[in-house]
N, C-alpha and C. Protein backbone atom coordinates (compact mmCIF):
# COMPACT_ATOMS: atom_id res chain seq x y z
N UNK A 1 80.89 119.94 73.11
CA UNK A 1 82.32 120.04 73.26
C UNK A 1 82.96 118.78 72.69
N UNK A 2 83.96 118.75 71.80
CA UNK A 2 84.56 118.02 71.44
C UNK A 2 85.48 117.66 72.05
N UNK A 3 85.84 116.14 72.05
CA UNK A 3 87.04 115.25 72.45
C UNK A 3 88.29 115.42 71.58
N UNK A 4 89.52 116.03 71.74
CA UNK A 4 90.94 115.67 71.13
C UNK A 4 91.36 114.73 71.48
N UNK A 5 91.61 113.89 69.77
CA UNK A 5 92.15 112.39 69.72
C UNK A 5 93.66 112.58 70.17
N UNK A 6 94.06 112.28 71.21
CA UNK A 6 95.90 111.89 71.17
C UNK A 6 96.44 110.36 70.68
N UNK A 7 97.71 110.93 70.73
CA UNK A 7 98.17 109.60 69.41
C UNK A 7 99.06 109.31 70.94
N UNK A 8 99.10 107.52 71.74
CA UNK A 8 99.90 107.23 73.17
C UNK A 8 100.66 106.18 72.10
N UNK A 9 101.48 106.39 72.53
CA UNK A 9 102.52 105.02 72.43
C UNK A 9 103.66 104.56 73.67
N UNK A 10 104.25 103.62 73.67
CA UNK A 10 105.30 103.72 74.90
C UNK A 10 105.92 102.58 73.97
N UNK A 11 107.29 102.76 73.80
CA UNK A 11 108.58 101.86 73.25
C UNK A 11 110.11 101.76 73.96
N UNK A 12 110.30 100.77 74.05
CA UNK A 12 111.73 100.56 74.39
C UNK A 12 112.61 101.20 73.46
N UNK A 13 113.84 102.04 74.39
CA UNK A 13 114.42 102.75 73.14
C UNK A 13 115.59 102.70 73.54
N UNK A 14 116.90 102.14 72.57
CA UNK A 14 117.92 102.32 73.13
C UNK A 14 118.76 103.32 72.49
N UNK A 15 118.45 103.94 71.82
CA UNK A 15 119.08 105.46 71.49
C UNK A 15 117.38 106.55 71.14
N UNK A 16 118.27 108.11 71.37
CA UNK A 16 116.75 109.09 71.67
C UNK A 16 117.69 109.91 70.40
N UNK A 17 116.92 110.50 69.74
CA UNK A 17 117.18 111.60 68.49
C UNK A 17 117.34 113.31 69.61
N UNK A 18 117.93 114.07 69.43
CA UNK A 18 118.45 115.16 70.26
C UNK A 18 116.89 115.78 70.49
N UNK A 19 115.56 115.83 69.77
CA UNK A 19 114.49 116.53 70.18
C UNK A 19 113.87 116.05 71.14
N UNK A 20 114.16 114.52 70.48
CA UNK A 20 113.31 113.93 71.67
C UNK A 20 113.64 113.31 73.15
N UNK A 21 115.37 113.86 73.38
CA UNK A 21 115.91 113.83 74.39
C UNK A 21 115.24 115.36 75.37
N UNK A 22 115.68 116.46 74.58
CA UNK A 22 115.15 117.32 75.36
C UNK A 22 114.02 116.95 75.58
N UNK A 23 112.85 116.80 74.99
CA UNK A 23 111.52 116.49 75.50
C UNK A 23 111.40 115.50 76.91
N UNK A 24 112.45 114.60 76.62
CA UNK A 24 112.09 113.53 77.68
C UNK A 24 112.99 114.21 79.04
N UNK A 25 113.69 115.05 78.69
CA UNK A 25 114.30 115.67 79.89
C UNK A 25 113.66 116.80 80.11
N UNK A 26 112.86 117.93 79.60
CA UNK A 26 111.64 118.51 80.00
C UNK A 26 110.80 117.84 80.74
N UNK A 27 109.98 116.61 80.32
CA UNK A 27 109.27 115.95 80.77
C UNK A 27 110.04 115.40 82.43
N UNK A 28 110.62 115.12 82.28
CA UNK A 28 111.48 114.34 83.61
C UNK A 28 111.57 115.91 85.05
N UNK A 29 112.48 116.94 84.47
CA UNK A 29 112.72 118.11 85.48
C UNK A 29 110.82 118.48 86.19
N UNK A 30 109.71 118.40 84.96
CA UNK A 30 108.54 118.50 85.22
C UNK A 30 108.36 117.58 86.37
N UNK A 31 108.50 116.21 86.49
CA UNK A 31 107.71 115.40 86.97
C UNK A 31 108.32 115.39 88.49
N UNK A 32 110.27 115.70 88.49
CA UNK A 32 111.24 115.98 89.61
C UNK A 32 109.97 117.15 90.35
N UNK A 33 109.78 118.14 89.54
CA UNK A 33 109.08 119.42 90.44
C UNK A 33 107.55 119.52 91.16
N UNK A 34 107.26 118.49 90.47
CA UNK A 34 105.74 118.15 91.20
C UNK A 34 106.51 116.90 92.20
N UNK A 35 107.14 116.35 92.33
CA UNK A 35 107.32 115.21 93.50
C UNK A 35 106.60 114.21 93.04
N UNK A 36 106.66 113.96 91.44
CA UNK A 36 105.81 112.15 91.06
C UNK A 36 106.88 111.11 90.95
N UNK A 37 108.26 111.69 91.58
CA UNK A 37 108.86 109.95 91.06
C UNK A 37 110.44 110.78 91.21
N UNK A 38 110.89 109.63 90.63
CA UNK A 38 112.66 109.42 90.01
C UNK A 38 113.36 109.83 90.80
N UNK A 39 113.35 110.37 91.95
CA UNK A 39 113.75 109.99 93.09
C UNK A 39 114.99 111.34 93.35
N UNK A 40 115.15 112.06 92.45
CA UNK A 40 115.19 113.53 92.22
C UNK A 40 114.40 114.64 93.14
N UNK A 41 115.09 115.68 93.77
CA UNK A 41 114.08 116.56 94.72
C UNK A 41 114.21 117.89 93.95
N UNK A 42 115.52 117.80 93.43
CA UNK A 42 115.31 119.64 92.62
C UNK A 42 115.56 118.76 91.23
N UNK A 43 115.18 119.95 90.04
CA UNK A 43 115.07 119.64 88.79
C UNK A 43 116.90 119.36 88.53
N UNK A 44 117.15 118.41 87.66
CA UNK A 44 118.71 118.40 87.70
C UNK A 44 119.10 119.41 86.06
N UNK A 45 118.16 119.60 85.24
CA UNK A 45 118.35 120.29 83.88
C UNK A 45 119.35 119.83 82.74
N UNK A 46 118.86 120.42 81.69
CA UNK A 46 119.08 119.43 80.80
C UNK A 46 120.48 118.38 80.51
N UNK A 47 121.22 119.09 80.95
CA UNK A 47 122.92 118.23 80.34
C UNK A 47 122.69 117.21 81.84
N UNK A 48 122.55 116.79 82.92
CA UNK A 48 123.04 116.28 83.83
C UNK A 48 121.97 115.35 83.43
N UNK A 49 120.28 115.66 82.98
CA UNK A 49 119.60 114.54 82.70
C UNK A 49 119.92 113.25 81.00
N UNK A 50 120.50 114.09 80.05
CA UNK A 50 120.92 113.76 78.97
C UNK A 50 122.37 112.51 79.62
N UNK A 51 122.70 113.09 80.64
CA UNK A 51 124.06 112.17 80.83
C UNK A 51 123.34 111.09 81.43
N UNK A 52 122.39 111.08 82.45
CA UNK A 52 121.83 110.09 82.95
C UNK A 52 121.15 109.04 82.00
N UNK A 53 120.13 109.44 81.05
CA UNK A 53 119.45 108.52 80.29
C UNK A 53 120.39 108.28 79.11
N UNK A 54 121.29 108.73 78.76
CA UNK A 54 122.40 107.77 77.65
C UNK A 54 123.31 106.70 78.66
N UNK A 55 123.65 107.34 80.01
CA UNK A 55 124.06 105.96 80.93
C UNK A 55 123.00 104.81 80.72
N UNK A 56 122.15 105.01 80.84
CA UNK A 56 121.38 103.86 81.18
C UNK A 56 120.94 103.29 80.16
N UNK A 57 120.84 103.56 78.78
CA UNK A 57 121.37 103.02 77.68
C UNK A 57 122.36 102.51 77.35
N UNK A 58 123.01 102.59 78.14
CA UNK A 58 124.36 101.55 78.19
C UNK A 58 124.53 100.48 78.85
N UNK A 59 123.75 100.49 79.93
CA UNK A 59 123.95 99.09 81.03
C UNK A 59 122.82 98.51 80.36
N UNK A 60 123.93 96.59 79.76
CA UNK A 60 123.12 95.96 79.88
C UNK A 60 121.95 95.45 80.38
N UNK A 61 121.76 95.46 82.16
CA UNK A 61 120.98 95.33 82.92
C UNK A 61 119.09 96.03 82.69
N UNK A 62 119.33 97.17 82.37
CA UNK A 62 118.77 98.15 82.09
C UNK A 62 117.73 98.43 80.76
N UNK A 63 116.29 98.75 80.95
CA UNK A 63 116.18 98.91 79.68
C UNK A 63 115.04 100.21 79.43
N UNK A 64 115.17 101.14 78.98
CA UNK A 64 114.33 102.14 79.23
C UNK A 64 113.26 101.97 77.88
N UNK A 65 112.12 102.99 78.44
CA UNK A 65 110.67 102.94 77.94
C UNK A 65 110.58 104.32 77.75
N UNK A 66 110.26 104.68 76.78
CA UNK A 66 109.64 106.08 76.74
C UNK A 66 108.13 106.06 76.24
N UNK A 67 107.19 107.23 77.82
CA UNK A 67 105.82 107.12 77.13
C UNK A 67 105.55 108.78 76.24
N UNK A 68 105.02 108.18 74.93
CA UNK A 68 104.52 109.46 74.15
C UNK A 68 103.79 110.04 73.85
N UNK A 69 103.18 111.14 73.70
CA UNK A 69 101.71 111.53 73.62
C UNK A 69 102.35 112.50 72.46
N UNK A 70 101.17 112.56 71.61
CA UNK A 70 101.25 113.04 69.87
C UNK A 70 102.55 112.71 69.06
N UNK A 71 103.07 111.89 70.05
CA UNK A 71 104.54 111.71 69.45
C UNK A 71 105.46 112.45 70.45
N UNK A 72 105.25 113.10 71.13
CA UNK A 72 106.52 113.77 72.04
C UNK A 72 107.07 112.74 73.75
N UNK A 73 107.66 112.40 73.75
CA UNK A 73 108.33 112.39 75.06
C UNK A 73 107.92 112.85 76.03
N UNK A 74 106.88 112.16 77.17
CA UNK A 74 106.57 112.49 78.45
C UNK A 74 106.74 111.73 79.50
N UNK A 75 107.59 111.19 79.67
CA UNK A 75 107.66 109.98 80.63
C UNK A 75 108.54 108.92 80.40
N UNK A 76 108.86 108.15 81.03
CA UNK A 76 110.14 106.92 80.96
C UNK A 76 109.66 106.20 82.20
N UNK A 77 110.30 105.44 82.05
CA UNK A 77 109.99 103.77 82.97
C UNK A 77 111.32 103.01 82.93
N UNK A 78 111.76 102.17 83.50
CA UNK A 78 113.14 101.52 83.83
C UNK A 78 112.67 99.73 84.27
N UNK A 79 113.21 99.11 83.08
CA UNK A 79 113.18 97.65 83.73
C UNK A 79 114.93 97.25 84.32
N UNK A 80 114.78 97.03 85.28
CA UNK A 80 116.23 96.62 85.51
C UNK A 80 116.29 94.90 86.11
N UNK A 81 117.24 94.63 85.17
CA UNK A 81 117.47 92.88 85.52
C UNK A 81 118.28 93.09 86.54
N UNK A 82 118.35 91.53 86.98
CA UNK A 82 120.03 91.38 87.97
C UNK A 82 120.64 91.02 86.93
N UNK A 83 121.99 91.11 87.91
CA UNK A 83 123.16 91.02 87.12
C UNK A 83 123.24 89.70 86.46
N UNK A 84 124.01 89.01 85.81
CA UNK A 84 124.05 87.72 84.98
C UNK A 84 124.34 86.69 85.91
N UNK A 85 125.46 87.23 86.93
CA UNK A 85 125.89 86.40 88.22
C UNK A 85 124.94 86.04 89.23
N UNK A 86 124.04 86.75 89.56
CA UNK A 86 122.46 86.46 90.29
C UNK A 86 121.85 85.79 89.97
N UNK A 87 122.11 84.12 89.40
CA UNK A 87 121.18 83.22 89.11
C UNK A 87 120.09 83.10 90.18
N UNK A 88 120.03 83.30 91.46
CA UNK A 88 119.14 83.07 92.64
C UNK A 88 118.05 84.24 92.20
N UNK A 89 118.12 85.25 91.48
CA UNK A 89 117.04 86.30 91.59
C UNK A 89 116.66 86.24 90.30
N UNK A 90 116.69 85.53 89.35
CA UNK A 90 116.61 86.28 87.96
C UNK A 90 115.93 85.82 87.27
N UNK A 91 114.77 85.11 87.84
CA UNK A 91 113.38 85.32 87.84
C UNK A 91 112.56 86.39 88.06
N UNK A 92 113.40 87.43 88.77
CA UNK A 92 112.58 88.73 88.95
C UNK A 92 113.23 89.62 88.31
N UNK A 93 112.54 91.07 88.43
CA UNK A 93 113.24 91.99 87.73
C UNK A 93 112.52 93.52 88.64
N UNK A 94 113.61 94.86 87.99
CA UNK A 94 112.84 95.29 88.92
C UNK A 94 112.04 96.49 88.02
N UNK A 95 110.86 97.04 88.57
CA UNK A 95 109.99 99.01 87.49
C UNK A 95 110.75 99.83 88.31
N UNK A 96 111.42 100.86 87.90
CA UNK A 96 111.52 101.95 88.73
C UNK A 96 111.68 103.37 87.49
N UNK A 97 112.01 104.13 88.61
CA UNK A 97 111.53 105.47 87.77
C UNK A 97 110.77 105.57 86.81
N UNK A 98 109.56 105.29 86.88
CA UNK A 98 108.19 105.50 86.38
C UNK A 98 108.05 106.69 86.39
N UNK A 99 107.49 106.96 85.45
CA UNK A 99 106.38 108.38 85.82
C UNK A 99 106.27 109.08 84.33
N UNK A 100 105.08 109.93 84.41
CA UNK A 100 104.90 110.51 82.77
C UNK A 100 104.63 112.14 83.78
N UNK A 101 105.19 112.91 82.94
CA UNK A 101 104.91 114.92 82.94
C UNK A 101 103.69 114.85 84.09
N UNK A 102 103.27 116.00 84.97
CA UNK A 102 102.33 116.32 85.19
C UNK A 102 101.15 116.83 84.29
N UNK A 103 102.20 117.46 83.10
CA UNK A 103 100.63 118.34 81.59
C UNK A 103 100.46 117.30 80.78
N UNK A 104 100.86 116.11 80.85
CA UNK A 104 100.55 114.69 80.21
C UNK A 104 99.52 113.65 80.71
N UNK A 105 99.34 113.88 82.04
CA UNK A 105 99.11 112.92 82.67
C UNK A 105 97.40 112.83 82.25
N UNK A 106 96.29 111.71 82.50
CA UNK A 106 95.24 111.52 82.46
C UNK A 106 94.35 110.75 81.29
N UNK A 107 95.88 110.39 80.30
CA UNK A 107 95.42 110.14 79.51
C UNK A 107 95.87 108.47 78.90
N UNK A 108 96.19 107.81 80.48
CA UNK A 108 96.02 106.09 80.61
C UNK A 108 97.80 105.72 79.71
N UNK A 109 98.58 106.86 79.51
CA UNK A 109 99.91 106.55 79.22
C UNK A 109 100.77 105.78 80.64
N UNK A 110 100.19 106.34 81.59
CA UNK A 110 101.17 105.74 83.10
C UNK A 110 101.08 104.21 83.03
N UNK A 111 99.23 104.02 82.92
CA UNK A 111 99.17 102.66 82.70
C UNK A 111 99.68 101.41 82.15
N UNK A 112 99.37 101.88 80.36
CA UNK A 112 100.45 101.84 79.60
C UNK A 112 101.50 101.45 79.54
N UNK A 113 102.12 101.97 80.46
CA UNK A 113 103.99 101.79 80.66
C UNK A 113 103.95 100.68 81.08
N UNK A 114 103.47 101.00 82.59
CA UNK A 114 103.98 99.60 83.31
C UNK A 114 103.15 98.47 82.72
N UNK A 115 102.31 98.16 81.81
CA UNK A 115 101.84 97.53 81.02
C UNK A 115 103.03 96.92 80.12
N UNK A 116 103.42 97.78 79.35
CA UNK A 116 104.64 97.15 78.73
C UNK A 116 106.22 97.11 79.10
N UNK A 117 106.31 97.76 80.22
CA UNK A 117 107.35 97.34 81.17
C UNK A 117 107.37 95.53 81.72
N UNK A 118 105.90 95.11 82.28
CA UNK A 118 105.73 93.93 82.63
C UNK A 118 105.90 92.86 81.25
N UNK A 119 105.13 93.50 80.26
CA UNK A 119 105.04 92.35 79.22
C UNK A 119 106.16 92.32 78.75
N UNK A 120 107.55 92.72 78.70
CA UNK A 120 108.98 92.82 78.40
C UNK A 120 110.13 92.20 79.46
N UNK A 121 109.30 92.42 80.74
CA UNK A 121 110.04 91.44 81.67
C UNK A 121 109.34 89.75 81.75
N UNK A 122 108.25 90.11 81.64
CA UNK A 122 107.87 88.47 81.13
C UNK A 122 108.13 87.60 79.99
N UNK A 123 108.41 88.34 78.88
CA UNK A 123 109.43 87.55 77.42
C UNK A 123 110.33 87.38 77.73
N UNK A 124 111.37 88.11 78.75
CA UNK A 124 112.70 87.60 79.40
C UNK A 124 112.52 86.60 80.27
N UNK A 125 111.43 86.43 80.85
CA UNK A 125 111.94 84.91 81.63
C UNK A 125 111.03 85.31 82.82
N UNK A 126 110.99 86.65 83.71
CA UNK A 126 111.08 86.96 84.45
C UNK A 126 109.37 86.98 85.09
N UNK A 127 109.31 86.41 86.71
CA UNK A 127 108.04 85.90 86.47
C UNK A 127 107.34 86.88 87.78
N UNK A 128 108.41 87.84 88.14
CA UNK A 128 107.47 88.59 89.12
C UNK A 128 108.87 89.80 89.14
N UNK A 129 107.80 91.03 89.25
CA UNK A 129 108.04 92.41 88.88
C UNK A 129 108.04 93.35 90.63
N UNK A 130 109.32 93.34 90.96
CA UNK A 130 109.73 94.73 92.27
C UNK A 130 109.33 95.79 91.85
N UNK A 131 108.78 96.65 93.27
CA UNK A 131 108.91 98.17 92.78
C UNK A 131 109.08 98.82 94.15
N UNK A 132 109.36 99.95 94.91
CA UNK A 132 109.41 100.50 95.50
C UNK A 132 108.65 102.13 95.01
N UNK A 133 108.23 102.60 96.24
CA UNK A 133 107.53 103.75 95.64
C UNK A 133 107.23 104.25 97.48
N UNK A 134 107.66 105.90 97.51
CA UNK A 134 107.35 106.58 98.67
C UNK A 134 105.83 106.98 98.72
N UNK A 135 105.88 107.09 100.14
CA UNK A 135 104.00 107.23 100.60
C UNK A 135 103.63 107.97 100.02
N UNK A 136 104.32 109.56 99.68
CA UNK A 136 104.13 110.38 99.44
C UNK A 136 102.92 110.30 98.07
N UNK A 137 103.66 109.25 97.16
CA UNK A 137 103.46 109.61 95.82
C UNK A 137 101.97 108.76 95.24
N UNK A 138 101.14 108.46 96.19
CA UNK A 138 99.50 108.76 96.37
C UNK A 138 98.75 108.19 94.97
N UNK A 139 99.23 108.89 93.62
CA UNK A 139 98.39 108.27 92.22
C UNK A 139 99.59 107.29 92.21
N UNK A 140 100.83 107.15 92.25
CA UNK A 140 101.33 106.47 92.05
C UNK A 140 101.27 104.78 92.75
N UNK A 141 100.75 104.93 93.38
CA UNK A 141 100.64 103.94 94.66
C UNK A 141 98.85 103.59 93.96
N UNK A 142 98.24 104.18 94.07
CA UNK A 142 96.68 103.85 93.28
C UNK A 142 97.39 103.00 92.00
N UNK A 143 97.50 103.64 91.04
CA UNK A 143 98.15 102.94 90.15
C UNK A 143 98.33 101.80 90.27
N UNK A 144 99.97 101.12 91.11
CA UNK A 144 100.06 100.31 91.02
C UNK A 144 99.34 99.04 91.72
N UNK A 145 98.65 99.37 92.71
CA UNK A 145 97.62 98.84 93.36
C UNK A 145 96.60 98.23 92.46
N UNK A 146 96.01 99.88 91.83
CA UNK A 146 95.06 99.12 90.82
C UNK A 146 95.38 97.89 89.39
N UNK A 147 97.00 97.70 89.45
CA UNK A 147 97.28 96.82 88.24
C UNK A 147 97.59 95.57 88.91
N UNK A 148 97.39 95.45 90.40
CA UNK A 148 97.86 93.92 90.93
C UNK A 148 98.68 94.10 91.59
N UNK A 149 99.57 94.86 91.68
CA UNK A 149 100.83 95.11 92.81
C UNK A 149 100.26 94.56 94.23
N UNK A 150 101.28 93.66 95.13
CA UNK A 150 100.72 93.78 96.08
C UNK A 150 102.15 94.42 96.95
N UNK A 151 101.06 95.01 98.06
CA UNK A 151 102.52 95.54 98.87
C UNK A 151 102.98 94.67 100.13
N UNK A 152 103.60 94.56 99.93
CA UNK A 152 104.27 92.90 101.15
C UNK A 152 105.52 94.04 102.35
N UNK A 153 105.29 94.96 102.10
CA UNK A 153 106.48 96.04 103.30
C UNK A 153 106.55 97.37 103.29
N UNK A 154 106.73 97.98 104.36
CA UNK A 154 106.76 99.20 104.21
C UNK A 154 108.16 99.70 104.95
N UNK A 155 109.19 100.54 104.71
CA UNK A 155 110.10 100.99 105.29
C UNK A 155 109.78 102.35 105.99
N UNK A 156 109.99 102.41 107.01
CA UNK A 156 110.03 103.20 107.19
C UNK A 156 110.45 104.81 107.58
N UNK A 157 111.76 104.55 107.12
CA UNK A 157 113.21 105.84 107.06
C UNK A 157 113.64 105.22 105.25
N UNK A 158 112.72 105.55 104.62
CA UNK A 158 112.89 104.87 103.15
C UNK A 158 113.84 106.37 102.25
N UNK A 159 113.26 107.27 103.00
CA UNK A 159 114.03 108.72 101.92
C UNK A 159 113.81 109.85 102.93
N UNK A 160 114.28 110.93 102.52
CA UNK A 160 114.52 112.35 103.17
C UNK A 160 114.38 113.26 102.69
N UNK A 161 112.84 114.21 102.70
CA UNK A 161 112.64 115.22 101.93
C UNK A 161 112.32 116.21 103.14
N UNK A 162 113.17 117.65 102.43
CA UNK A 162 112.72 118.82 103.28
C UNK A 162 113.37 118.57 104.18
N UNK A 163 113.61 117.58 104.92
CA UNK A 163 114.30 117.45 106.54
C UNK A 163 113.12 116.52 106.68
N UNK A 164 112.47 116.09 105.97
CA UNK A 164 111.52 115.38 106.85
C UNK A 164 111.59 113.62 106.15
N UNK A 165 111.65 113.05 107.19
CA UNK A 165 111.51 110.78 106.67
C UNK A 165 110.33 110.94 106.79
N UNK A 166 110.44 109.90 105.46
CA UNK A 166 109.21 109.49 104.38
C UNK A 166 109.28 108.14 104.44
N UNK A 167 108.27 107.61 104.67
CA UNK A 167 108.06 106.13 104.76
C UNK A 167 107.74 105.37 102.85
N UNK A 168 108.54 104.45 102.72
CA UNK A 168 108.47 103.82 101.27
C UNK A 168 107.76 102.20 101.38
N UNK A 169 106.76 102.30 100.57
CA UNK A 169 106.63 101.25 100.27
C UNK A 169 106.64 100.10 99.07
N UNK A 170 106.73 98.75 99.55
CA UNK A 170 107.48 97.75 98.78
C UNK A 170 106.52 96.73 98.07
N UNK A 171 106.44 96.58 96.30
CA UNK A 171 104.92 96.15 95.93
C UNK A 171 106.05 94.93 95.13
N UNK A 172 105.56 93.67 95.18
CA UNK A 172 105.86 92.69 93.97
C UNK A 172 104.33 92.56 93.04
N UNK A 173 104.49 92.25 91.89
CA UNK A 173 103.36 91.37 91.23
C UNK A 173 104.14 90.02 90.47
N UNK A 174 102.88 89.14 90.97
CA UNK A 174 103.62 87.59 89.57
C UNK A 174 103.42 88.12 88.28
N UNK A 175 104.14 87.89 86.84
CA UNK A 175 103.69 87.75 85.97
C UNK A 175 103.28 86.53 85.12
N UNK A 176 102.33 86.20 84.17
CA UNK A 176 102.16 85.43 83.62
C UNK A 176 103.25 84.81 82.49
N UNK A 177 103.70 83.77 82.58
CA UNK A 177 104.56 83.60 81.27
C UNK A 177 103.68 84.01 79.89
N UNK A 178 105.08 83.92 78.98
CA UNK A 178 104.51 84.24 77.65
C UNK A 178 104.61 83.14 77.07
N UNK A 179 103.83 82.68 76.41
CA UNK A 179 103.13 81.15 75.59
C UNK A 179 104.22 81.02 74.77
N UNK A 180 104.35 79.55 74.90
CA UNK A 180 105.46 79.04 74.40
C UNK A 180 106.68 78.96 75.28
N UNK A 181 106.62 79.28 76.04
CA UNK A 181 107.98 79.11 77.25
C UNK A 181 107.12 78.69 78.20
N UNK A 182 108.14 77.95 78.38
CA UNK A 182 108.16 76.53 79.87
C UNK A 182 107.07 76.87 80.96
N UNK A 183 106.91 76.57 81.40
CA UNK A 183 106.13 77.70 82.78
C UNK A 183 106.62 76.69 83.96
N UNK A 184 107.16 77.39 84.90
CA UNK A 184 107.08 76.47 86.30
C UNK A 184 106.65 76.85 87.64
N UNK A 185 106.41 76.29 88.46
CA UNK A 185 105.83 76.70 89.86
C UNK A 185 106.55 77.97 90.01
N UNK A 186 105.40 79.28 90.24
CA UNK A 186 106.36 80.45 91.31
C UNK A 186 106.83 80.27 92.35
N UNK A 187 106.22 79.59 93.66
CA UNK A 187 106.61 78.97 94.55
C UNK A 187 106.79 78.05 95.23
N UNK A 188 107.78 77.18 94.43
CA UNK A 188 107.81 75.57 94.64
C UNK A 188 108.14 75.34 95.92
N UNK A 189 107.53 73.97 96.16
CA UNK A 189 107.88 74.08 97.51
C UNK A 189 108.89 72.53 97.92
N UNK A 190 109.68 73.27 98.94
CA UNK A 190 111.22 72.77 99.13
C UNK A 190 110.60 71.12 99.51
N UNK A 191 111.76 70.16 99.48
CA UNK A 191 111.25 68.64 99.69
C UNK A 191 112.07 68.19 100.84
């Protein structure tokens, strides 16, 4: 039995070509209906998701990732800075809405992402990476576990599915600077 080569990529994109919007909003209503992420409980379809990911191409703050397999659109990722006025936080930054298709998945694109989600918040400055993520969501939580995340909290009235509270939990990782910029103590300590 033969192996099919797929072609993965994941890029920051601040404008999507109309095919590969639908794709990434296929991909997204998919991932809403299995319960892997984005924080979505019913599929929202295509025009309400198209309005969402050109918003967020607009906020500075914001910077989206799309992951691809043969070239199509299965997944997105979200780095979000603080605001410019948040000098106290802006060393950090935050991953959210992660996630790649359920008919995509297995093929180390999830990884991937937050791979270059981190290495994009670390050329900005930024030396440790937030995430939040509900109990529920099980590979997702493996995942980030398995890349270093540690989880420092758990909420527990974090979201509301079905009628039923879902406990969320809360992961930072440090990142390494990128060579050639300064490096200073993560946690200096006060005098």
């Amino acid at each position: 039995m033969s192996q099919v080569a797929h072609s993965l990529s994941v890029e920051r994109v601040d404008s999507l070509e109309d095919a590969d919007m639908a794709d990434l909003c296929e991909a997204t209503d998919a991932a809403i209906i299995e319960g892997g992420g984005f924080g979505w409980l019913a599929p929202q379809g295509r025009e309400a998701l198209k309005r969402h990911f050109r918003g967020v191409m607009l906020v500075p703050e914001r910077e989206l990732f799309v992951a691809r397999l043969d070239g199509h659109p299965v997944g997105s990722a979200q780095l979000v800075r603080p605001a410019r006025n948040n000098e106290a936080q802006a060393w950090s930054a935050h991953l959210t809405h992660a996630y790649i298709a359920p008919y995509a998945r297995g093929h180390g694109l999830a990884r991937m992402m937050v791979r270059r989600v981190e290495e994009r918040a670390s050329a900005l400055g930024h030396r440790v990476l937030n995430l939040d993520v509900r109990e529920t969501q099980r590979t997702a939580i493996a995942l980030f576990e398995g890349l270093g995340y540690v989880r420092w909290g758990t909420h527990p009235a974090y979201a509301r599915i079905d009628g039923r509270t879902v406990a969320g939990h809360h992961y930072y990782k440090t990142l390494e600077p990128v060579r050639g910029r300064p490096t200073e103590a993560l946690f200096p300590q006060d005098n």
